[in-house]
C-alpha atoms as a PDB file:
ATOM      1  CA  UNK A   1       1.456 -14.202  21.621  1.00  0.00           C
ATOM      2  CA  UNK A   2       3.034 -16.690  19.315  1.00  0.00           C
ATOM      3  CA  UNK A   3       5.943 -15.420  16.891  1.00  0.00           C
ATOM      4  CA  UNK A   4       4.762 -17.674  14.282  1.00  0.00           C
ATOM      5  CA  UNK A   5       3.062 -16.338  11.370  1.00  0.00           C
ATOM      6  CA  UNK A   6      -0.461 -17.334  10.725  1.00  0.00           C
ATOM      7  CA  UNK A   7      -0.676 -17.377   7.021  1.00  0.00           C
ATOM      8  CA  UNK A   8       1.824 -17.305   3.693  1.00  0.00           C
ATOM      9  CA  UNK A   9       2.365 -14.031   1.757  1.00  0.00           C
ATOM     10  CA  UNK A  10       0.304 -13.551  -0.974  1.00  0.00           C
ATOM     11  CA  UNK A  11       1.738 -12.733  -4.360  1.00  0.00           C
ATOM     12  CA  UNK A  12       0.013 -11.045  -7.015  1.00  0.00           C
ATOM     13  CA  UNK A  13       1.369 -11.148 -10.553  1.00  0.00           C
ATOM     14  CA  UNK A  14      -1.332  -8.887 -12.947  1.00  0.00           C
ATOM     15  CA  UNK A  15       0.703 -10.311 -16.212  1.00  0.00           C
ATOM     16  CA  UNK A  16      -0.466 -13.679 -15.214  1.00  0.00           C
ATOM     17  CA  UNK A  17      -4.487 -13.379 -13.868  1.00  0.00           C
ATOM     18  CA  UNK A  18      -7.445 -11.735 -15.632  1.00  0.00           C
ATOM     19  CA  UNK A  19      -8.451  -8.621 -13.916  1.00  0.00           C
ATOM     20  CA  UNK A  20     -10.796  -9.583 -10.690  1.00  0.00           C
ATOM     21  CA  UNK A  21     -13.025  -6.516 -11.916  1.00  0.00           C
ATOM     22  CA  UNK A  22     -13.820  -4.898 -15.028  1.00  0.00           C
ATOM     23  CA  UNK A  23     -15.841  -1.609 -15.884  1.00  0.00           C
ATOM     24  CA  UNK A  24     -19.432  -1.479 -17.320  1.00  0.00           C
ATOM     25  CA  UNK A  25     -18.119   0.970 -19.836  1.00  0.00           C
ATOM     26  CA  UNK A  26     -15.752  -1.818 -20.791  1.00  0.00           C
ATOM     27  CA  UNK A  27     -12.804   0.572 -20.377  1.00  0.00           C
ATOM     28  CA  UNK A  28     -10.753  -0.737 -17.348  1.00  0.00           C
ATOM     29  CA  UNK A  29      -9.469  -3.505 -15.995  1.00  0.00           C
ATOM     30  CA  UNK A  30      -9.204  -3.902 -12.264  1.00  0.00           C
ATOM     31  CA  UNK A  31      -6.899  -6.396 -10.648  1.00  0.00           C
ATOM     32  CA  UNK A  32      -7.989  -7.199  -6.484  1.00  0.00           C
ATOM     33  CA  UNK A  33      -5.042  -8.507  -3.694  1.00  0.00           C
ATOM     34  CA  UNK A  34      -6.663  -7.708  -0.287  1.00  0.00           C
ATOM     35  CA  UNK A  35      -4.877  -8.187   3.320  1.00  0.00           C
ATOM     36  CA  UNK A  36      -6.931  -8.628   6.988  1.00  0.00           C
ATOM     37  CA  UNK A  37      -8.043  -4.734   6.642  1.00  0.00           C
ATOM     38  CA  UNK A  38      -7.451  -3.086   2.920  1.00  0.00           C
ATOM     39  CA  UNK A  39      -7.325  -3.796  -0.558  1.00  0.00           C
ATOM     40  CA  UNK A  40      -5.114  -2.886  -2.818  1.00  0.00           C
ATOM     41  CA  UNK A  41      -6.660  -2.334  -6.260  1.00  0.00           C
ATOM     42  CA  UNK A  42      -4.489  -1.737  -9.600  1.00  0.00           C
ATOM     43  CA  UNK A  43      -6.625  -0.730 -12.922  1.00  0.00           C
ATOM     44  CA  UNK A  44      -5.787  -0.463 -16.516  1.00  0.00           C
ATOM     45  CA  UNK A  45      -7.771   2.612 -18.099  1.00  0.00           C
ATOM     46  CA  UNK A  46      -8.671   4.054 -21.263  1.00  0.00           C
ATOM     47  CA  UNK A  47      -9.337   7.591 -21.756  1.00  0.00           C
ATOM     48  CA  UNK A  48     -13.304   7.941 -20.523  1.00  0.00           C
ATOM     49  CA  UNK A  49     -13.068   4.784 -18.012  1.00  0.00           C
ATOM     50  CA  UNK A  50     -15.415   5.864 -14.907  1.00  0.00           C
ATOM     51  CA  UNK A  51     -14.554   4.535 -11.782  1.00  0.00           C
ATOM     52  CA  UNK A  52     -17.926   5.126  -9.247  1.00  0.00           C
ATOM     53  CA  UNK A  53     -18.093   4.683  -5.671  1.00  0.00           C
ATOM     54  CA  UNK A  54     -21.396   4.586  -4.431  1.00  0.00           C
ATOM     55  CA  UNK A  55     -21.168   5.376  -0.836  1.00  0.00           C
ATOM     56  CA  UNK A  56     -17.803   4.328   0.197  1.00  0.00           C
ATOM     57  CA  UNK A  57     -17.898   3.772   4.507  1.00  0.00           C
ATOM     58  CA  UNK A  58     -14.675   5.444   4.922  1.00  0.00           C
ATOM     59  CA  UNK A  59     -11.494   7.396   2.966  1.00  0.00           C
ATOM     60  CA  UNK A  60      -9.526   5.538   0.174  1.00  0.00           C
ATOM     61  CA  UNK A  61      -6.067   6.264  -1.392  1.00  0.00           C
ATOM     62  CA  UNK A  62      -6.001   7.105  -5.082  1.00  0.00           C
ATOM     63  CA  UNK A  63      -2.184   6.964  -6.480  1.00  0.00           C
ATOM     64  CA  UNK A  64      -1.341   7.788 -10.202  1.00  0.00           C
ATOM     65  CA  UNK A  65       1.908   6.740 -10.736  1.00  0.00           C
ATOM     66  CA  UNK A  66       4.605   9.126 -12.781  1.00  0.00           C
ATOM     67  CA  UNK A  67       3.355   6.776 -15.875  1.00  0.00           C
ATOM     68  CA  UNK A  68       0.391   6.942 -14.880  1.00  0.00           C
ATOM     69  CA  UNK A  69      -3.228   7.960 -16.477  1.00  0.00           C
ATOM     70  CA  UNK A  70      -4.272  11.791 -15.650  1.00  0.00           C
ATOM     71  CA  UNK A  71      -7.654  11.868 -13.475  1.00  0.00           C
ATOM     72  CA  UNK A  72     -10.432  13.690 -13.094  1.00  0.00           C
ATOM     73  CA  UNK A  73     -11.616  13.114  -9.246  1.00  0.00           C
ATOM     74  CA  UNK A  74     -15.031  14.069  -7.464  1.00  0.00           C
ATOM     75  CA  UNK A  75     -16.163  13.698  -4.503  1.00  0.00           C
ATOM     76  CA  UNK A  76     -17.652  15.848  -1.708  1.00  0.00           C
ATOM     77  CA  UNK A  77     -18.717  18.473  -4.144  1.00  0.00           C
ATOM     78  CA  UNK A  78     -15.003  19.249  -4.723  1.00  0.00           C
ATOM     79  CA  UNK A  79     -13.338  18.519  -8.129  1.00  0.00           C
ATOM     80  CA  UNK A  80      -9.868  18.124  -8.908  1.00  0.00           C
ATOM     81  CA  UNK A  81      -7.877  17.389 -12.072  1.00  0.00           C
ATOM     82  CA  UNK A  82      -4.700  14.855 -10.844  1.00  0.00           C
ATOM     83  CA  UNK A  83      -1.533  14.783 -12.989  1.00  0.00           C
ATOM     84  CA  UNK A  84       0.568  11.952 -12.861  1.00  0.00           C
ATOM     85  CA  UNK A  85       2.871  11.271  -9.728  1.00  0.00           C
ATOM     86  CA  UNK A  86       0.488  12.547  -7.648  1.00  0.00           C
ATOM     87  CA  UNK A  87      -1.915  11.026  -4.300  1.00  0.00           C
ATOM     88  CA  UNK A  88      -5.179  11.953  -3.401  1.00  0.00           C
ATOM     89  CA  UNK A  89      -6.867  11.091  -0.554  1.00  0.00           C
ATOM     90  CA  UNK A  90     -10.979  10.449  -1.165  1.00  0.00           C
ATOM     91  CA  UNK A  91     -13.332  11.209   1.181  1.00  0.00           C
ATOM     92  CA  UNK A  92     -16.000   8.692   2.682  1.00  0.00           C
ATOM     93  CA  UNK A  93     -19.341   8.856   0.352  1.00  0.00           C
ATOM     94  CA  UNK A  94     -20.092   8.865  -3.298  1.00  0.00           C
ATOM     95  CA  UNK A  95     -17.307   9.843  -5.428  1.00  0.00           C
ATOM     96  CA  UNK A  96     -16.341   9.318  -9.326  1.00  0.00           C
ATOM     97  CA  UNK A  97     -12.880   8.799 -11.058  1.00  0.00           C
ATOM     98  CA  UNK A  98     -12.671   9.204 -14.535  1.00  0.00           C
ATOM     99  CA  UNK A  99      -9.392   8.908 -17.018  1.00  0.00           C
ATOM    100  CA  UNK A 100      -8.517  11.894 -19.279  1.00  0.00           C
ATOM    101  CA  UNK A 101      -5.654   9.626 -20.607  1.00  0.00           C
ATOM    102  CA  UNK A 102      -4.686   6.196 -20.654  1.00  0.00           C
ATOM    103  CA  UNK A 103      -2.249   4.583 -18.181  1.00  0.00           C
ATOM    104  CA  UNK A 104      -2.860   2.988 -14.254  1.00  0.00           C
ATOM    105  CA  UNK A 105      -4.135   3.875 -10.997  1.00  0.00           C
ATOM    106  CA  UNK A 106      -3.881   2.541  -7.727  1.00  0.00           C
ATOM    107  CA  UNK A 107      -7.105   2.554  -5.388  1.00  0.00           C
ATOM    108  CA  UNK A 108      -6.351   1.331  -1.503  1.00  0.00           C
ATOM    109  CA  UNK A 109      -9.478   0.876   0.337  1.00  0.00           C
ATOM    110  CA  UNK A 110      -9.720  -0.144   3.711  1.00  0.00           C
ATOM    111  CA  UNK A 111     -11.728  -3.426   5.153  1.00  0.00           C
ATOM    112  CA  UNK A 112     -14.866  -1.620   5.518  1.00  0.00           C
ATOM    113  CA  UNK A 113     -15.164  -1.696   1.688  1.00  0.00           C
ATOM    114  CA  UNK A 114     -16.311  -5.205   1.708  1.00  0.00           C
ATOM    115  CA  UNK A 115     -17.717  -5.587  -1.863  1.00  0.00           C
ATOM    116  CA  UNK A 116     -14.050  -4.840  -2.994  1.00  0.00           C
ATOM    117  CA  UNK A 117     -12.319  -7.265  -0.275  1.00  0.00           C
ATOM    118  CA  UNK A 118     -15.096 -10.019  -1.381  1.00  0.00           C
ATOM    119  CA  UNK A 119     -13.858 -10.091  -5.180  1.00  0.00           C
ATOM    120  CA  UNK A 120      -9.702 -10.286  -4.265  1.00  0.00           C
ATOM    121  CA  UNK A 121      -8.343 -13.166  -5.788  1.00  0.00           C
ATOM    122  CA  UNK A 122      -6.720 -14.088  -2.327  1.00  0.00           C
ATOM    123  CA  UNK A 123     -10.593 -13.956  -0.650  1.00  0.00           C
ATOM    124  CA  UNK A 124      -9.852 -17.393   0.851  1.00  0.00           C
ATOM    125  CA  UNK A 125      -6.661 -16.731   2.358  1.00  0.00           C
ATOM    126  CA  UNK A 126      -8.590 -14.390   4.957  1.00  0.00           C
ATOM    127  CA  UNK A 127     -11.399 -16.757   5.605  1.00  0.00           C
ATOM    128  CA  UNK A 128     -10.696 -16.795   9.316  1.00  0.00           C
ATOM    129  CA  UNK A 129     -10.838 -13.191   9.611  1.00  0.00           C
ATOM    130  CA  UNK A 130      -6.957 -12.283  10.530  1.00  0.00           C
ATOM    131  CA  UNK A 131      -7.723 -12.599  14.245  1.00  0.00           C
ATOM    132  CA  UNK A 132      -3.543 -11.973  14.730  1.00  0.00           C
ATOM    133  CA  UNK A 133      -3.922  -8.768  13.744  1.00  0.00           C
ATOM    134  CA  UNK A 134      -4.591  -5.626  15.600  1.00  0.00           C
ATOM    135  CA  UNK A 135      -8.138  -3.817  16.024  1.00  0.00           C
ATOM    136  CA  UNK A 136      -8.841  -1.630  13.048  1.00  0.00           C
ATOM    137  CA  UNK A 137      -9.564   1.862  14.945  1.00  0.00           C
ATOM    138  CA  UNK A 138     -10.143   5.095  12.830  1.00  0.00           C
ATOM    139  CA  UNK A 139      -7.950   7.766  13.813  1.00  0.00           C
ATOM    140  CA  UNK A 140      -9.488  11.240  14.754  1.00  0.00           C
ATOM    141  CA  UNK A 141     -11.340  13.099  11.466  1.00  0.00           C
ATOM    142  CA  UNK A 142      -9.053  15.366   9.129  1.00  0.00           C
ATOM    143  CA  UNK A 143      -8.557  18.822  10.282  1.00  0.00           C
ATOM    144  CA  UNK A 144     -10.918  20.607   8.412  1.00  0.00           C
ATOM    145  CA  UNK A 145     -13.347  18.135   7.542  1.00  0.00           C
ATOM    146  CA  UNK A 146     -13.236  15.822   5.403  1.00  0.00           C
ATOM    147  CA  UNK A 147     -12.052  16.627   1.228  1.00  0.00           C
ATOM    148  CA  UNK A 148     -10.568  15.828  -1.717  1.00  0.00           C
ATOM    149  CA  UNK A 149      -6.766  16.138   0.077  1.00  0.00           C
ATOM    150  CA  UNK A 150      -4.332  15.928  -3.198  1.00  0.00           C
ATOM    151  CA  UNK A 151      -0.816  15.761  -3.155  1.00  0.00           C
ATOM    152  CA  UNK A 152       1.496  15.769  -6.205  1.00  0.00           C
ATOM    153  CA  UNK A 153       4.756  14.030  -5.770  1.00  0.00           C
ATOM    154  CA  UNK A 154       7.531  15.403  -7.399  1.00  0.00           C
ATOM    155  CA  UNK A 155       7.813  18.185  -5.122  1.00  0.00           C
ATOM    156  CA  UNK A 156       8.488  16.047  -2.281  1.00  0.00           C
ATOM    157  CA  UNK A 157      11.877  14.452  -4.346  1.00  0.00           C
ATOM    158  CA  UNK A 158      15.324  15.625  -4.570  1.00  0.00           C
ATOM    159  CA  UNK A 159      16.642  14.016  -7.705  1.00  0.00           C
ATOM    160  CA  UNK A 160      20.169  15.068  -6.150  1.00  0.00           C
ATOM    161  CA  UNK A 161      19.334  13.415  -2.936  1.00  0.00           C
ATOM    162  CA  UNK A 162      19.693   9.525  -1.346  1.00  0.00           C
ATOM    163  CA  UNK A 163      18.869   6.789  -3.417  1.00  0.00           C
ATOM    164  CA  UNK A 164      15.990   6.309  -0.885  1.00  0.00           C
ATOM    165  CA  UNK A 165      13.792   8.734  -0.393  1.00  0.00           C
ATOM    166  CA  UNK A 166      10.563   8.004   1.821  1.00  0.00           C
ATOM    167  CA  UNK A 167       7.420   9.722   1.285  1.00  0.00           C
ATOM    168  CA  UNK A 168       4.897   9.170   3.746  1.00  0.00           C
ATOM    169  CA  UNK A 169       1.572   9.810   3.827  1.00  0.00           C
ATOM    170  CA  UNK A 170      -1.748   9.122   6.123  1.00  0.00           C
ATOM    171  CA  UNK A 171      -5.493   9.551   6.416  1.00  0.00           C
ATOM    172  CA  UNK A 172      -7.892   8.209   9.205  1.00  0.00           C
ATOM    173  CA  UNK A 173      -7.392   4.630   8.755  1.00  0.00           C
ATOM    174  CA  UNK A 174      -4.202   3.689   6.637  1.00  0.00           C
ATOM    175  CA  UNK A 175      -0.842   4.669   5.690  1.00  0.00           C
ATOM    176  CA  UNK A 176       1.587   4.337   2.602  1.00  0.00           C
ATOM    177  CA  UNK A 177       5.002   5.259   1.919  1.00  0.00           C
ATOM    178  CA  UNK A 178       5.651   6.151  -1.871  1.00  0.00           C
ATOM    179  CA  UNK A 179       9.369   6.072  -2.192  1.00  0.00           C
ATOM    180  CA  UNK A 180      11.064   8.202  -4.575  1.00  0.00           C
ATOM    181  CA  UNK A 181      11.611   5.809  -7.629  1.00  0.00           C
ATOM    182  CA  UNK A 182      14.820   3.848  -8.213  1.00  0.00           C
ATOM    183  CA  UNK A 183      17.302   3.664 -11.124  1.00  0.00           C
ATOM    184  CA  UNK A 184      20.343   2.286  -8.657  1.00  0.00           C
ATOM    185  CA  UNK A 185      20.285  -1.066  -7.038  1.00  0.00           C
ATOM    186  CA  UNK A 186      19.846  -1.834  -3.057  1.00  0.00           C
ATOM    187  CA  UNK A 187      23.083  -2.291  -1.478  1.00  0.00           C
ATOM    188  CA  UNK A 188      22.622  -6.046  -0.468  1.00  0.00           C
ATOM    189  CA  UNK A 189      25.010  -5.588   2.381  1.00  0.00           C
ATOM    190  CA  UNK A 190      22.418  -2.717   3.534  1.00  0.00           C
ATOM    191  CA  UNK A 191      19.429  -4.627   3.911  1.00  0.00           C
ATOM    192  CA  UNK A 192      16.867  -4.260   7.070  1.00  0.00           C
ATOM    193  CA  UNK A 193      15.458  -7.747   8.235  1.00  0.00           C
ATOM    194  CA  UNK A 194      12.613  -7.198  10.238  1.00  0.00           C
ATOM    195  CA  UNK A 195       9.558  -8.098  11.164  1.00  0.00           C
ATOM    196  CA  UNK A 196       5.579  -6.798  12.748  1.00  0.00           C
ATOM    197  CA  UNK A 197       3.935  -8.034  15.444  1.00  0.00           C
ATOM    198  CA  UNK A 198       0.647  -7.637  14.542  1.00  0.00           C
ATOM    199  CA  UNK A 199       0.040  -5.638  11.077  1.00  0.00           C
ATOM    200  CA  UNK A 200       0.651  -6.695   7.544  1.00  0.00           C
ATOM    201  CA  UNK A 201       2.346  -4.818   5.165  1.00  0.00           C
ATOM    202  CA  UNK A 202       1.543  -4.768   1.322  1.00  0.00           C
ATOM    203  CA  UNK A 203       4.493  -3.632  -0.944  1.00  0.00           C
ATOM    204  CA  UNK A 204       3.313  -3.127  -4.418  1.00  0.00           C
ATOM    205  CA  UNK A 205       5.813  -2.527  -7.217  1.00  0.00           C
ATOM    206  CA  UNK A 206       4.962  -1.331 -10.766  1.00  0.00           C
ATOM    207  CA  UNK A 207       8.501  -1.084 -12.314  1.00  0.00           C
ATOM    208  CA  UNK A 208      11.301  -3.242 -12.105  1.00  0.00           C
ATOM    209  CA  UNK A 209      11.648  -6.674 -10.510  1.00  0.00           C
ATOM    210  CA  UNK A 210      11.899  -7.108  -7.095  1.00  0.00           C
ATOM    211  CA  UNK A 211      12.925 -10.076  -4.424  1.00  0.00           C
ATOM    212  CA  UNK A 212      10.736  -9.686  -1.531  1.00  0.00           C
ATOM    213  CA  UNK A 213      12.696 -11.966   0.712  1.00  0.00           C
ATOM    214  CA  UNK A 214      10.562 -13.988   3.878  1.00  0.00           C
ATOM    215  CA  UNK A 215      11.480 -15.736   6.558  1.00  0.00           C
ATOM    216  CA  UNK A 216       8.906 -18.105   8.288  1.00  0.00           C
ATOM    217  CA  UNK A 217      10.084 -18.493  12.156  1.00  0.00           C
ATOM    218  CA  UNK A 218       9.959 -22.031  13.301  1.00  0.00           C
ATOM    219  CA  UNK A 219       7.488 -24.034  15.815  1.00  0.00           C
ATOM    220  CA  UNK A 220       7.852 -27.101  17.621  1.00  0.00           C
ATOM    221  CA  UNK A 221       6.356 -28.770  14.262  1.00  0.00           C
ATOM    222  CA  UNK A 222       8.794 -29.525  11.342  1.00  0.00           C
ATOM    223  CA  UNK A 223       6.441 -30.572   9.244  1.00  0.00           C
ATOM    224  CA  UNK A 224       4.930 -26.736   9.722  1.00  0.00           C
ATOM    225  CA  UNK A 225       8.557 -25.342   8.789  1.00  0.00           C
ATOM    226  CA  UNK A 226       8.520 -22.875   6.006  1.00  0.00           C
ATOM    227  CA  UNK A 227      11.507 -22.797   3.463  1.00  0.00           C
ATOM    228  CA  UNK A 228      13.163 -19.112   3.240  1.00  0.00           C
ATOM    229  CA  UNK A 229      11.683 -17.572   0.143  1.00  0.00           C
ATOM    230  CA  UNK A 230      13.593 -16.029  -2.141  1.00  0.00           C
ATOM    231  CA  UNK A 231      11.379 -15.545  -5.309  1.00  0.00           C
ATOM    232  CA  UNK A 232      12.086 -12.726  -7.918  1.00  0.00           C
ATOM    233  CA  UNK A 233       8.814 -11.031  -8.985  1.00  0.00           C
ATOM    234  CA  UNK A 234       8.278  -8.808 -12.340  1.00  0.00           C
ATOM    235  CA  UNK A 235       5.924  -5.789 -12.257  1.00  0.00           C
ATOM    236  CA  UNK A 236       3.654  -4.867 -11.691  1.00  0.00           C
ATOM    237  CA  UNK A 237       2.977  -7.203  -8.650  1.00  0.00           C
ATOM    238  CA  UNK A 238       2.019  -6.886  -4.948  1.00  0.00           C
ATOM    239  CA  UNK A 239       2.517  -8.770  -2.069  1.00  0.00           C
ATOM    240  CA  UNK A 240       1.210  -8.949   1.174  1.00  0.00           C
ATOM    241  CA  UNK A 241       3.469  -9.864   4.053  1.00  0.00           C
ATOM    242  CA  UNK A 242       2.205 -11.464   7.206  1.00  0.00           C
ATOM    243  CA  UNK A 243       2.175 -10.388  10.578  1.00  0.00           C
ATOM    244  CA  UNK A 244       5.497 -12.119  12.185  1.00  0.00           C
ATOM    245  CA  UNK A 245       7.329 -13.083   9.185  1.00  0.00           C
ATOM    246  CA  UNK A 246      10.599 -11.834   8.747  1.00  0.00           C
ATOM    247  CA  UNK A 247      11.232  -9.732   5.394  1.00  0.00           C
ATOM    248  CA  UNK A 248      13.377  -7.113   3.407  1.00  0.00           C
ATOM    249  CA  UNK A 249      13.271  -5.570  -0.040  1.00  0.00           C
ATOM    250  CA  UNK A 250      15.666  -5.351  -2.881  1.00  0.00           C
ATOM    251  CA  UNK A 251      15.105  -4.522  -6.404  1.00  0.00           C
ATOM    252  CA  UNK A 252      17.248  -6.562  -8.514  1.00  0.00           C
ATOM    253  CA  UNK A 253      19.352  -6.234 -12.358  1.00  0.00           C
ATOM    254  CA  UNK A 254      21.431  -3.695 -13.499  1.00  0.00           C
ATOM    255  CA  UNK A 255      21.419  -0.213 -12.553  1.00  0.00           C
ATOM    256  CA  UNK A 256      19.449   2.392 -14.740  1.00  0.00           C
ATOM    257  CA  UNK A 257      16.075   1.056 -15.191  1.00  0.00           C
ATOM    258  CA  UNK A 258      13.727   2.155 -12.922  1.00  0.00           C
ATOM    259  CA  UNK A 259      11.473   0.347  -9.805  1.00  0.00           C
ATOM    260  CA  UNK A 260       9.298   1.395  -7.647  1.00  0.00           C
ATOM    261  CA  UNK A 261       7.922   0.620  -4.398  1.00  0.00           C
ATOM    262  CA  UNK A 262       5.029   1.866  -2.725  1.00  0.00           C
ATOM    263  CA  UNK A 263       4.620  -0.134   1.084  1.00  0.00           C
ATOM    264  CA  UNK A 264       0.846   0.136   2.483  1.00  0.00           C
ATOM    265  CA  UNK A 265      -0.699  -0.387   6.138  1.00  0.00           C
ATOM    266  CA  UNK A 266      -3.820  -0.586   7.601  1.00  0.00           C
ATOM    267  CA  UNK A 267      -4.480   0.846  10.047  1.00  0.00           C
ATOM    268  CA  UNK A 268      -1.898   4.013  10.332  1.00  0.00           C
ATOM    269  CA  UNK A 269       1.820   2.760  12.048  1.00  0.00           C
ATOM    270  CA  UNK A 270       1.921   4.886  15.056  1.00  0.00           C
ATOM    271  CA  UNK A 271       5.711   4.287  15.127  1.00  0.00           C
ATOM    272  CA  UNK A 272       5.771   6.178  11.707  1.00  0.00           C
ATOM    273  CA  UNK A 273       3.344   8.626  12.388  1.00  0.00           C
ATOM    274  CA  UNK A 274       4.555   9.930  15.758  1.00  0.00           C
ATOM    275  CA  UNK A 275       8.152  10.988  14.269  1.00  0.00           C
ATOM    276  CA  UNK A 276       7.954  14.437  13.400  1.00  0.00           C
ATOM    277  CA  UNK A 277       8.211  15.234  10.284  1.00  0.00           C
ATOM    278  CA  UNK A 278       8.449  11.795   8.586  1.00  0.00           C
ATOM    279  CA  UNK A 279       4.889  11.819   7.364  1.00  0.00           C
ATOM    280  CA  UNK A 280       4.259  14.523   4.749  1.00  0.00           C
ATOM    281  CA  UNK A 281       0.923  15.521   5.527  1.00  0.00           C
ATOM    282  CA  UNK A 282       0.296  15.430   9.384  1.00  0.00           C
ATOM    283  CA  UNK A 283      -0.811  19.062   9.437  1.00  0.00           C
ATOM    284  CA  UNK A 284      -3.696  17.513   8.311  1.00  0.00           C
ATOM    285  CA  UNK A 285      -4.599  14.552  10.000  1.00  0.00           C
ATOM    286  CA  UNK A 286      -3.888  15.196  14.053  1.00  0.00           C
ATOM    287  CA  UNK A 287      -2.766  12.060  15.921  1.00  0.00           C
ATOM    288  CA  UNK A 288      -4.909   9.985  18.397  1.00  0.00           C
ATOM    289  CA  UNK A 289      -4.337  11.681  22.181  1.00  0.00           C
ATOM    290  CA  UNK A 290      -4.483   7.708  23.634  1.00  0.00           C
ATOM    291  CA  UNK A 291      -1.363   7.297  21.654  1.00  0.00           C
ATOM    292  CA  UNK A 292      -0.661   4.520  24.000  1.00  0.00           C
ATOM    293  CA  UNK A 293      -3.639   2.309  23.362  1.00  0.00           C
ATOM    294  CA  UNK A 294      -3.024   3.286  19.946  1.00  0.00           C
ATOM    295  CA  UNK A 295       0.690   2.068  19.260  1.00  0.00           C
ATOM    296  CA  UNK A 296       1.371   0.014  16.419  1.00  0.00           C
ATOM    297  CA  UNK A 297       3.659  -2.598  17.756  1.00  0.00           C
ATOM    298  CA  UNK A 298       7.062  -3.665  15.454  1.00  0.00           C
ATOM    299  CA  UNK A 299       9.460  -6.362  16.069  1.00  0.00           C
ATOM    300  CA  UNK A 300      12.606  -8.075  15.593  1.00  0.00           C
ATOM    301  CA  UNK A 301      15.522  -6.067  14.358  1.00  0.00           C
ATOM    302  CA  UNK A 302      15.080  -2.348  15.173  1.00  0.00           C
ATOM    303  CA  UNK A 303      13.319  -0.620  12.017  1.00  0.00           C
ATOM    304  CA  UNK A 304      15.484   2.159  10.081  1.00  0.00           C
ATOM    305  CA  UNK A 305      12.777   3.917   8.470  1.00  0.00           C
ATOM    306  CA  UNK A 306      14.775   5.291   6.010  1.00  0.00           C
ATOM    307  CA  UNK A 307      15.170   1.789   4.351  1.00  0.00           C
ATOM    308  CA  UNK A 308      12.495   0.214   2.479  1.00  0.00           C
ATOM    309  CA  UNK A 309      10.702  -2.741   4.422  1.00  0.00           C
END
C-alpha cells in the first residue's frame, strides 16, 4: 500500500456557500460535506422545521449541540423530546425530526444514504469511489433491537476535569467523539501528529476557529508535492481528512471563548472501540467476534486518544 494520500481535505465553510438542501416547509437550511462512507449534514432550523426520512437503509447520528435547537424525534414507534447537548442515535426506517426551538443540528449518515451523499458540495471529490479506503462492514445489531438510543451530554463532563475530555460514542456503522467543549487553548507543544491508513476522519467545529494542520507525504513526483497546510478556519466548518495524510488539531485565540470539536468515522475505529471503557455506550452495541478481520488500522505516530486528532 502506498503512504501517499489519494485526495486533498475538503473544507467546508457554511458562512461562505448556500445551504446544499433546504426544507419544503421553507424552515431549514441544510449544508452537505460527505467523505468515501458518511455525510455530515449541519441545518439551520426554525421552530416547526420537519426533517423526514423516508426509509433510511441504516442508523444515523442526530447531535444538538449545547446551543443547539430542542427536538422532537420519531422513529420506530418511539418518541423522544431531545434537549440541547444531547446525541441520539436513529434507527434504520422512516423517522421525523422536528424543531421546538430555533438553533442547529447535526445529522451523520452513513454511505448507504446516497440521495444525501449525491447533493454534498464535495460530490466530485469522491468520483472514483475512495477505493483506499477500507470495506464498509456493519457491526453486529444493537442489543436490544434497534431504537431511538438518546444520550444527553452534560452528564458525561466534569467541568472540574482536563481540558480534554473525550466522549465517545458508536452505533452499527460509525463512530464520533464529542469532546467536552473548550474555553482554554491547545498546548502547541502537546500536539499529536498522526496519521490513518485507510479511514478518513471528519472533524467538524461549530465554535471557535480552528487550524486543522496537514501534511501531504511525498512521492517520487515533485510536481505531485503538497505544501504543509496551515489554514485557520472560522465556525462552523468541517473538514474531511484523507486517509494517509498527516494531521493535528488546535483551536486558536485567546483563552475564554469557547470551540468545539466533534471528530466522526465511518465505519466504527476498532482501536477505539476495543478499549474498555473509552466508548460511552458499548453496553449497547456488542463488538464484532472477528475482531481481527475487523481492525481499523492507524498509523504513523502512536495515537493518544486522549488528545484530539
Amino acid at each position: 500500500m502506498s503512504d501517499l494520500a489519494c485526495r486533498l481535505a475538503s473544507r467546508s465553510i457554511f458562512s461562505e456557500q448556500e445551504p446544499q438542501a433546504r426544507g419544503e416547509d421553507g424552515l431549514s437550511g441544510t449544508w452537505i460535506t460527505r467523505g468515501g462512507n458518511f455525510a455530515v449534514c449541519v441545518s439551520e432550523v426554525q421552530p416547526g422545521a420537519v426533517l423526514v426520512r423516508q426509509d433510511n437503509p441504516e442508523e444515523y447520528m442526530l447531535i444538538a449541540p449545547p446551543q443547539g435547537a430542542a427536538l422532537t424525534i420519531e422513529a420506530g414507534g418511539q418518541v423522544i423530546e431531545a434537549q440541547p447537548d444531547s446525541l441520539t442515535i436513529v434507527p434504520p426506517g422512516p423517522s421525523r425530526v422536528t424543531a421546538r426551538t430555533a438553533g442547529r443540528l447535526v445529522r451523520i449518515f452513513s454511505r448507504a444514504a446516497d440521495d444525501i451523499l449525491a447533493l454534498a458540495i464535495n460530490g466530485e471529490v469522491y468520483a472514483d469511489g475512495a477505493p483506499e479506503l477500507a470495506p464498509v462492514d456493519l457491526w453486529p445489531e444493537p442489543n436490544g433491537g434497534f431504537k431511538l438510543r438518546h444520550y444527553p451530554l452534560a452528564q458525561y463532563f466534569d467541568p472540574q476535569g482536563e481540558r480534554i475530555q473525550p466522549r465517545c460514542f458508536r452505533s452499527t456503522n460509525m463512530m464520533v467523539n464529542l469532546f467536552g467543549h473548550f474555553h482554554t487553548r491547545r498546548d502547541t507543544q502537546s500536539l499529536s501528529p498522526h496519521w490513518h491508513d485507510d479511514f478518513e476522519q471528519a472533524s467538524l467545529c461549530l465554535d471557535g476557529t480552528w487550524i486543522h494542520h496537514l501534511r501531504y507525504n511525498w512521492g517520487a513526483d515533485l510536481g505531485n508535492w503538497v505544501p504543509d497546510d496551515h489554514t485557520a478556519l472560522p465556525t462552523p466548518s468541517v473538514i474531511v481528512i484523507p486517509a494517509r495524510v498527516i494531521h493535528t488539531s488546535r483551536d486558536v485565540g485567546s483563552d475564554g471563548p469557547e470551540s468545539s470539536l466533534y471528530d466522526i468515522f465511518c465505519p466504527p475505529r476498532m482501536d477505539f472501540a476495543a478499549k474498555p471503557g473509552f466508548v460511552l455506550n458499548e453496553d449497547d452495541y456488542p463488538l464484532p467476534t472477528d475482531r481481527g478481520e475487523q481492525q481499523t488500522k492507524t498509523g504513523g505516530t502512536l495515537l493518544n486518544w486522549q488528545k484530539p486528532g
